[in-house]
N, C-alpha and C. Protein backbone atom coordinates (compact mmCIF):
# COMPACT_ATOMS: atom_id res chain seq x y z
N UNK A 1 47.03 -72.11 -149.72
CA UNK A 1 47.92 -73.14 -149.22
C UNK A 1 47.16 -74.41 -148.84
N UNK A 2 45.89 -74.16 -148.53
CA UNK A 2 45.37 -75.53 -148.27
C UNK A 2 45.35 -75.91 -149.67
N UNK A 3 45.28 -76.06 -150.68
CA UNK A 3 45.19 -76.70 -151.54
C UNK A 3 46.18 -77.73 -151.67
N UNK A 4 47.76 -77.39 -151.58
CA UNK A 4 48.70 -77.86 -151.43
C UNK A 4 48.64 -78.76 -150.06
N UNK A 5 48.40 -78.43 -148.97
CA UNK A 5 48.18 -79.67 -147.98
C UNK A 5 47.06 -80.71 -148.47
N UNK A 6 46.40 -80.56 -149.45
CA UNK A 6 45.46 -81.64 -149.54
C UNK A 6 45.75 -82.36 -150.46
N UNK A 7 47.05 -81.63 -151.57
CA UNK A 7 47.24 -82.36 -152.51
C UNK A 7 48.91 -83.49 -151.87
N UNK A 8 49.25 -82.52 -151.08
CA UNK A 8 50.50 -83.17 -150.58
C UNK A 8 49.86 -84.34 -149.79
N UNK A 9 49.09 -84.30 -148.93
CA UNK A 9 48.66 -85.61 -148.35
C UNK A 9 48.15 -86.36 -149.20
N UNK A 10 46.86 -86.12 -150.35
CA UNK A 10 46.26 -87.18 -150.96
C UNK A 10 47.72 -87.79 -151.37
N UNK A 11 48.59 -87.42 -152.30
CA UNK A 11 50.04 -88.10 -153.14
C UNK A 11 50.61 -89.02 -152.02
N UNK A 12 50.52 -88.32 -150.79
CA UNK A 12 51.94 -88.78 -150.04
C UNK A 12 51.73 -90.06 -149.39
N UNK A 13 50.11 -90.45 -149.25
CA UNK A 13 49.42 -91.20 -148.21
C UNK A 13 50.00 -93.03 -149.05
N UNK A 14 49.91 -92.39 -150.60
CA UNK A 14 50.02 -93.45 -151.47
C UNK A 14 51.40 -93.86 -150.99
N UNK A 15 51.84 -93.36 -151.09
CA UNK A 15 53.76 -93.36 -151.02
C UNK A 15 53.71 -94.13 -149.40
N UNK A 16 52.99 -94.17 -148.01
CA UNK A 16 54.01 -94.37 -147.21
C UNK A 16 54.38 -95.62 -146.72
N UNK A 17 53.87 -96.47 -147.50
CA UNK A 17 54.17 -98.09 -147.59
C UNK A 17 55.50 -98.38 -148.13
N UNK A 18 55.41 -97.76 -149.42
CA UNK A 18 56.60 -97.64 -150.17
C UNK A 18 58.03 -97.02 -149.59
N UNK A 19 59.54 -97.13 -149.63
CA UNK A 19 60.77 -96.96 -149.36
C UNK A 19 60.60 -95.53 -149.15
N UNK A 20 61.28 -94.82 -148.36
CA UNK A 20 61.79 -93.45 -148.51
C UNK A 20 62.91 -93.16 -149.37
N UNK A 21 63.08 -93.06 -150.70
CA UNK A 21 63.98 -92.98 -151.14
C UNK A 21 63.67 -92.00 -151.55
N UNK A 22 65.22 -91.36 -152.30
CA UNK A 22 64.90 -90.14 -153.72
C UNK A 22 64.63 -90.26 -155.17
N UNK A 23 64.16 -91.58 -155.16
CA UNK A 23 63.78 -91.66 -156.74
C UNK A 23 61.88 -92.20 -156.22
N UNK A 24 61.79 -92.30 -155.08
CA UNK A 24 60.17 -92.66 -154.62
C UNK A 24 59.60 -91.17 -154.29
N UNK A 25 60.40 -90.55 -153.76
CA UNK A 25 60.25 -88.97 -153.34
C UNK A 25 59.79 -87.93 -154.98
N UNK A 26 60.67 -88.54 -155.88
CA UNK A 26 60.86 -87.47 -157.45
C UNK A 26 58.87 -87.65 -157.84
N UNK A 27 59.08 -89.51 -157.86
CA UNK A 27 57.75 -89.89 -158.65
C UNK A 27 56.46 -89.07 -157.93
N UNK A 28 56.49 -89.02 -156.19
CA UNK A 28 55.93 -88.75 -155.60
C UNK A 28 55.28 -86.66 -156.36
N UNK A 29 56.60 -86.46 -156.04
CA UNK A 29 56.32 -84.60 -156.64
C UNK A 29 56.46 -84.69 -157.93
N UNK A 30 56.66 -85.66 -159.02
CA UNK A 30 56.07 -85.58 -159.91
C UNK A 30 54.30 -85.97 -160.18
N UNK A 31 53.54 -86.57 -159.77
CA UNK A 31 52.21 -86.69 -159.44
C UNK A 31 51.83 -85.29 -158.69
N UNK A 32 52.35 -84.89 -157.23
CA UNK A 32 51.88 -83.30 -157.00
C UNK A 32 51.51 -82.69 -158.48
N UNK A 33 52.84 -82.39 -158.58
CA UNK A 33 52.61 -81.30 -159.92
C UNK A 33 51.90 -81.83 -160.79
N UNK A 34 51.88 -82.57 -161.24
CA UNK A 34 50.69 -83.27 -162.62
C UNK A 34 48.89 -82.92 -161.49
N UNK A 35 49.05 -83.15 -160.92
CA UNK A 35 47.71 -82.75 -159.43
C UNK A 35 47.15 -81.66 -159.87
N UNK A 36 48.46 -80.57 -159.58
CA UNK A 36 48.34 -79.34 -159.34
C UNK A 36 47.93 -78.36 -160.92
N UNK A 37 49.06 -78.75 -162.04
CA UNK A 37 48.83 -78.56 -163.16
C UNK A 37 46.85 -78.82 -163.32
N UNK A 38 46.72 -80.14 -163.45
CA UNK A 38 45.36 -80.47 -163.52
C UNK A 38 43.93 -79.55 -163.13
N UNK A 39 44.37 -79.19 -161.81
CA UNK A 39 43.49 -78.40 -160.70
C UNK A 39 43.69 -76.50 -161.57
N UNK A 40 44.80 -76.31 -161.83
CA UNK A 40 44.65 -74.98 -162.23
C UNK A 40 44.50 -75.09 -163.61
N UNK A 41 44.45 -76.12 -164.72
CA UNK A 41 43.72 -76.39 -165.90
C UNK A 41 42.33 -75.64 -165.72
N UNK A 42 41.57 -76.30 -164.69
CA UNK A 42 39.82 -76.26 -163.94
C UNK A 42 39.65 -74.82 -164.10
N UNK A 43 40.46 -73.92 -163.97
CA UNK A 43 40.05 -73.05 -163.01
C UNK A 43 40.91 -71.53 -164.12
N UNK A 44 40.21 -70.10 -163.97
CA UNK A 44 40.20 -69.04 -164.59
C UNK A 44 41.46 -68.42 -164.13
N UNK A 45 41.57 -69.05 -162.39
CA UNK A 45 42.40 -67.72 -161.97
C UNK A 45 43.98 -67.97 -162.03
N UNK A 46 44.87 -66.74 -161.89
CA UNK A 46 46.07 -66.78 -162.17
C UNK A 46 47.01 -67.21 -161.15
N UNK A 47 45.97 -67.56 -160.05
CA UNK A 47 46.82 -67.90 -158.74
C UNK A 47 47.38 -69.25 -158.66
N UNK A 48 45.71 -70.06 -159.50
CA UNK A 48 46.43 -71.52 -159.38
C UNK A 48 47.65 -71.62 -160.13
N UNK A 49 48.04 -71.29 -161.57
CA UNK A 49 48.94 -71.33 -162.51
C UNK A 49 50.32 -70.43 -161.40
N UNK A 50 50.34 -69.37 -160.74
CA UNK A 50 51.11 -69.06 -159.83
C UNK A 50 52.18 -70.07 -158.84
N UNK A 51 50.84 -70.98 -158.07
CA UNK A 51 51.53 -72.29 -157.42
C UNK A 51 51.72 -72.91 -158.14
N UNK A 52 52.01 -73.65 -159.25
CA UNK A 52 52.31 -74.67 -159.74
C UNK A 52 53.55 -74.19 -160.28
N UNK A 53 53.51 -72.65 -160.72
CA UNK A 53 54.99 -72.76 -160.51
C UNK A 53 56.49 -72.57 -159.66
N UNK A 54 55.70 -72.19 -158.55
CA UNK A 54 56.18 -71.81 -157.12
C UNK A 54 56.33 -73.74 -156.56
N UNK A 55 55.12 -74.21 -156.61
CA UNK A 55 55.66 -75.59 -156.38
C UNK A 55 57.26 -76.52 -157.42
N UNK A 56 56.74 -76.34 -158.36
CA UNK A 56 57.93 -76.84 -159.39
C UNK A 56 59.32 -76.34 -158.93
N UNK A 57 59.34 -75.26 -158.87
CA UNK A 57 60.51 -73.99 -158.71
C UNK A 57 60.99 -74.88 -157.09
N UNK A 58 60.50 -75.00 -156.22
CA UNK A 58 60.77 -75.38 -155.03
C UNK A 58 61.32 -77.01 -154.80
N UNK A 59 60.21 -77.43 -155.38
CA UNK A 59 61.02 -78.88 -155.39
C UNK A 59 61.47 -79.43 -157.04
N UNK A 60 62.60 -78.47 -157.25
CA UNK A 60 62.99 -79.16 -158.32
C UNK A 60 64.11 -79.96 -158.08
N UNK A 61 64.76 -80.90 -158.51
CA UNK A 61 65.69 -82.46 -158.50
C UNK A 61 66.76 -81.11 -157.39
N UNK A 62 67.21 -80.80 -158.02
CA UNK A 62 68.07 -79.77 -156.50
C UNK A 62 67.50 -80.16 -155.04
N UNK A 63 66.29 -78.95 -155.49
CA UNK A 63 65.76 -78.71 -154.32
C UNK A 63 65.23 -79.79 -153.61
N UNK A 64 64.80 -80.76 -154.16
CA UNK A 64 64.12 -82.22 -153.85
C UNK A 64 65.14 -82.97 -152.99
N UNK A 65 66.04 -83.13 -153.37
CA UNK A 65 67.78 -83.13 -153.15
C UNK A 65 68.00 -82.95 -151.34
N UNK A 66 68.14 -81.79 -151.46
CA UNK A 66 67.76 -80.98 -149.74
C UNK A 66 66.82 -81.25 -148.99
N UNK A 67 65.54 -81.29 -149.66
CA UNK A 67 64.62 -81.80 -149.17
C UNK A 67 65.22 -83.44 -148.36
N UNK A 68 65.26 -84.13 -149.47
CA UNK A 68 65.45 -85.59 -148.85
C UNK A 68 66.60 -85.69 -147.96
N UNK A 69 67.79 -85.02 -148.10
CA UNK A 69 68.92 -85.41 -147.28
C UNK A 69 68.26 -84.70 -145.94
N UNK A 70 67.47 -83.93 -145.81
CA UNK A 70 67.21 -82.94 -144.08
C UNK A 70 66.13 -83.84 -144.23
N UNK A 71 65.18 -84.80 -144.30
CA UNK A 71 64.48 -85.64 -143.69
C UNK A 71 65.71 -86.86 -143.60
N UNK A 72 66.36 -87.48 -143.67
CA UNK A 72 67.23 -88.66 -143.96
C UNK A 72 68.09 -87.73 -142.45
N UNK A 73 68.35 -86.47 -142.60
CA UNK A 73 69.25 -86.62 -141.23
C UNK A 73 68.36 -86.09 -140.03
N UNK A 74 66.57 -86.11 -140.50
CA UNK A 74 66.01 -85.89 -138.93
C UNK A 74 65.55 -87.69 -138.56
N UNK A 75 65.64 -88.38 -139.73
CA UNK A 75 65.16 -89.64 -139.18
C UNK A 75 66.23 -89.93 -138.37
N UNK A 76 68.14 -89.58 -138.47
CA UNK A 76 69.08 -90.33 -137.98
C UNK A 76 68.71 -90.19 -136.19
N UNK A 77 68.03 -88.47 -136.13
CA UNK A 77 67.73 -88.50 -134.82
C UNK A 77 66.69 -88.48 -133.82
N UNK A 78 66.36 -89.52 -134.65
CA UNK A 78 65.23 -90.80 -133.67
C UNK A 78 65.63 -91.77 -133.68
N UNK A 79 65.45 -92.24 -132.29
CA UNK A 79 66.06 -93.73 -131.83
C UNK A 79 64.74 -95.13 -132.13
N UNK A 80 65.47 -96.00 -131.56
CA UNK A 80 64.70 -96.91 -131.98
C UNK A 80 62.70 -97.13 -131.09
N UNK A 81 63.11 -96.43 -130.36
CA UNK A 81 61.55 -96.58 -130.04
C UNK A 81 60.29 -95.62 -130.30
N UNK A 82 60.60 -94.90 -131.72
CA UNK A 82 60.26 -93.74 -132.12
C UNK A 82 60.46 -92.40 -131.41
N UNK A 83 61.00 -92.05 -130.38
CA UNK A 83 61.55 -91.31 -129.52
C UNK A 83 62.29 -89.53 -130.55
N UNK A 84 62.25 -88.53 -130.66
CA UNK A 84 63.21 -88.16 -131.08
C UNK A 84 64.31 -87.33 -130.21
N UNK A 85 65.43 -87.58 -130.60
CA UNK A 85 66.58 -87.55 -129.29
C UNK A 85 66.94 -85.78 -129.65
N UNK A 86 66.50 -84.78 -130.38
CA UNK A 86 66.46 -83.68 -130.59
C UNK A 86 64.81 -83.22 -131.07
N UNK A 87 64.87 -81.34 -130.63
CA UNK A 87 63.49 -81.11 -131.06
C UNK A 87 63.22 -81.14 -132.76
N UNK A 88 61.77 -81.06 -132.48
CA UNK A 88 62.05 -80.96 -133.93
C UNK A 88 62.22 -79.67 -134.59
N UNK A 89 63.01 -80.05 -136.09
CA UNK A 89 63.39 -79.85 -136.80
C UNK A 89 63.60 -78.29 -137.22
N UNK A 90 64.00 -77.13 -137.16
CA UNK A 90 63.82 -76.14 -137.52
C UNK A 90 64.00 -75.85 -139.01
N UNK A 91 62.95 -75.53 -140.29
CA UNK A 91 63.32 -75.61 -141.25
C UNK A 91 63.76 -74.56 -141.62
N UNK A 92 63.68 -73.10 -140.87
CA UNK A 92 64.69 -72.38 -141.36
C UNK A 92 65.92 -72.84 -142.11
N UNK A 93 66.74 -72.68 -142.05
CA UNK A 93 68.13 -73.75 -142.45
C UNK A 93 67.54 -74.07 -143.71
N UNK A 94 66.82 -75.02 -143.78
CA UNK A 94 66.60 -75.75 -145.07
C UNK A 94 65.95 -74.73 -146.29
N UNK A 95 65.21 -73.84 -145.79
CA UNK A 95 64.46 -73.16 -146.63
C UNK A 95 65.43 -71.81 -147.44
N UNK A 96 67.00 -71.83 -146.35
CA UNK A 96 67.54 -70.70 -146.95
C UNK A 96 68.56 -71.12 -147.90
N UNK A 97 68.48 -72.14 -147.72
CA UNK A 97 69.56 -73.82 -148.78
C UNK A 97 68.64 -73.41 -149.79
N UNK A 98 67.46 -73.73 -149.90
CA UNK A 98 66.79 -73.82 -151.31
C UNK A 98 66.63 -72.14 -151.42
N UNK A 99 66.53 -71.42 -151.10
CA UNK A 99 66.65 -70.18 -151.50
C UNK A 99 67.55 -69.41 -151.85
N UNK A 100 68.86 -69.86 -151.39
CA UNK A 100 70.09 -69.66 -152.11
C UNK A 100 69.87 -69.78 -153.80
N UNK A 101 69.85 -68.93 -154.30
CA UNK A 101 69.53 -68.66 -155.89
C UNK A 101 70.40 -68.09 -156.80
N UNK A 102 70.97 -68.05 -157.82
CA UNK A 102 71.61 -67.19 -158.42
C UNK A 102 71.25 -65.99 -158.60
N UNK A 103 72.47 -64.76 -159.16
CA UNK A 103 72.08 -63.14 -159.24
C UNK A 103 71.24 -63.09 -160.52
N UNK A 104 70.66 -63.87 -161.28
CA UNK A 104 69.72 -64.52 -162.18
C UNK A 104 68.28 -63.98 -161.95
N UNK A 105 68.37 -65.29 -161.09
CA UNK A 105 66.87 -65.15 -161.13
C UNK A 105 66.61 -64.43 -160.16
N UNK A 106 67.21 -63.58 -159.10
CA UNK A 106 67.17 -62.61 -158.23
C UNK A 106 66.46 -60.85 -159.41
N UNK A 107 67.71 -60.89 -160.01
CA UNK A 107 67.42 -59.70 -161.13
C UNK A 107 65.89 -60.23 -161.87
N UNK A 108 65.37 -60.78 -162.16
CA UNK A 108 64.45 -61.04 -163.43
C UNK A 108 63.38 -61.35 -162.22
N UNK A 109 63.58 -61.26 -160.89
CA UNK A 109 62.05 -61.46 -159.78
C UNK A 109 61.86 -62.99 -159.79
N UNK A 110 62.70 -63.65 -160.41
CA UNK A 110 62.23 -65.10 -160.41
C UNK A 110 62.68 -65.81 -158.83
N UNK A 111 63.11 -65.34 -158.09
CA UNK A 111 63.51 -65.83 -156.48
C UNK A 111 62.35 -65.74 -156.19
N UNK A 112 62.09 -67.05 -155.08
CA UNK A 112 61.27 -67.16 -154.17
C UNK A 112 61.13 -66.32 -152.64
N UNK A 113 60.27 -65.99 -151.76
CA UNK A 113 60.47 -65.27 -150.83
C UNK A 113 60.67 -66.23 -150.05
N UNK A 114 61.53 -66.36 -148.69
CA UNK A 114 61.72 -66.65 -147.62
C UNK A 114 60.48 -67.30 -147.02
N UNK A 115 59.47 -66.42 -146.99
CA UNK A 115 58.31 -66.68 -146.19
C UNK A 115 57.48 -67.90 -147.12
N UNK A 116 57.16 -67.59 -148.45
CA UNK A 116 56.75 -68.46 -148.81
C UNK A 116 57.33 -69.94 -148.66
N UNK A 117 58.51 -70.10 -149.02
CA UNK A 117 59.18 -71.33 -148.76
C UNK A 117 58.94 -71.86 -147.41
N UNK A 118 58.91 -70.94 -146.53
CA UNK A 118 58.78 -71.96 -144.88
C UNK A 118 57.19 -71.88 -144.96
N UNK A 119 56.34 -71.30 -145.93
CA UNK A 119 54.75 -71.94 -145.66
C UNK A 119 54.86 -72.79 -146.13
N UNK A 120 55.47 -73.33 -147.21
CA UNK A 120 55.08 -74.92 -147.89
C UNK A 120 56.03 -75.82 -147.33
N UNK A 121 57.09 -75.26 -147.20
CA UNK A 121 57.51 -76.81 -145.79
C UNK A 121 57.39 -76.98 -145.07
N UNK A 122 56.53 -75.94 -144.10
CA UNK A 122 55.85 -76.36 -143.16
C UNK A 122 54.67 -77.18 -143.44
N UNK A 123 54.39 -77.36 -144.73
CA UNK A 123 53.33 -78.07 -145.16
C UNK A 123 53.61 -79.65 -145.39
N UNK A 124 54.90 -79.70 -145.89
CA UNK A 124 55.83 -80.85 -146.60
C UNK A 124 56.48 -81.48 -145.61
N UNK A 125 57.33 -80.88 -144.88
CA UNK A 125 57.75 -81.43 -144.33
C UNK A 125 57.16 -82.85 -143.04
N UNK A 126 56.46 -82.16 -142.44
CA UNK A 126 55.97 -82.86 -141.36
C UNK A 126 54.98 -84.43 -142.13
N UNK A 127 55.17 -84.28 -143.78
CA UNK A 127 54.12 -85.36 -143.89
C UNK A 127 55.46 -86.37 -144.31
N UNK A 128 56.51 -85.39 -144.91
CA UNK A 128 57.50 -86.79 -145.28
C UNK A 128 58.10 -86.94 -144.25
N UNK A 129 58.19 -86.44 -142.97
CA UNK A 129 58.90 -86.84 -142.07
C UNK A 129 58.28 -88.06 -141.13
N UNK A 130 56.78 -88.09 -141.47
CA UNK A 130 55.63 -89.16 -141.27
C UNK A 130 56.31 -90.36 -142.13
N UNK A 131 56.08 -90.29 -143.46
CA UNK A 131 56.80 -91.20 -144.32
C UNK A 131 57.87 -91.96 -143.83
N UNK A 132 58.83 -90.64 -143.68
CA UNK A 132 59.97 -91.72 -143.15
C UNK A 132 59.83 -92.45 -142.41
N UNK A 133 59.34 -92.13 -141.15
CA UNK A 133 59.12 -93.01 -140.09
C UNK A 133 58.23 -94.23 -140.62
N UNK A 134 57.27 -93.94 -141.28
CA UNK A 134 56.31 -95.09 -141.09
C UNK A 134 56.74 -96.13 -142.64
N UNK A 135 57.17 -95.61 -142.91
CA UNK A 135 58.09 -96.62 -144.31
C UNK A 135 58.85 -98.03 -143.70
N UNK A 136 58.01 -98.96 -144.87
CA UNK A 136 58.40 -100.23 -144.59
C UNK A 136 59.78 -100.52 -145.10
């Protein structure tokens, strides 16, 4: 997982000048994954090729989707002096939105686990929720 926090920050750091939008957010996890692809090119083992598709699978235009609207409604609750007027964020909730899957890919093992999903937004989240805030 550190790999993914280092790749999520190097991408994201670029981005936080730039708008919070969902078409700045897509370009953004499209560079991750081109990152990530790249990094497990390097390398023998089956783990990197594993995350890259556990990353893809997670934030795909759906899931990206969820992603952006639950940062867009934790920015609504911060006030104007960076303050936030609730704790933060519990991503439970969000992680069982994107895990909601069809009886598909449930049967064929292609579902994600629970646990994994709240390790990588616990990874994700807290940097776009940086973004938002600090977006010009």
């Amino acid at each position: 997982m550190r790999i993914l926090q280092r790749l999520f920050r190097e991408v994201l750091i670029d981005f936080v000048t730039k708008a919070f939008t969902f078409d700045n957010l897509k370009i953004a996890r499209d560079l991750i994954v081109q990152r990530l692809n790249e990094s497990a090119d390097n390398t023998e083992t089956q783990i990197d090729d594993w995350l890259v598709v556990i990353v893809e699978k997670i934030l795909n235009d759906e899931n990206l989707n969820k992603i952006y609207q639950f940062i867009i409604d934790f920015g609504n609750a911060v006030d104007d002096s960076g303050l936030c007027k609730a704790a933060l964020a519990d991503y439970k909730p969000l992680a069982l939105a994107i895990a909601d899957q069809d009886e598909e890919e449930i049967r064929t093992c292609g579902a994600l686990s629970l646990s994994t999903l709240l390790k990588v937004l616990d990874i994700l989240i807290p940097i776009l929720i940086d973004w938002k805030l600090n977006a010009k």
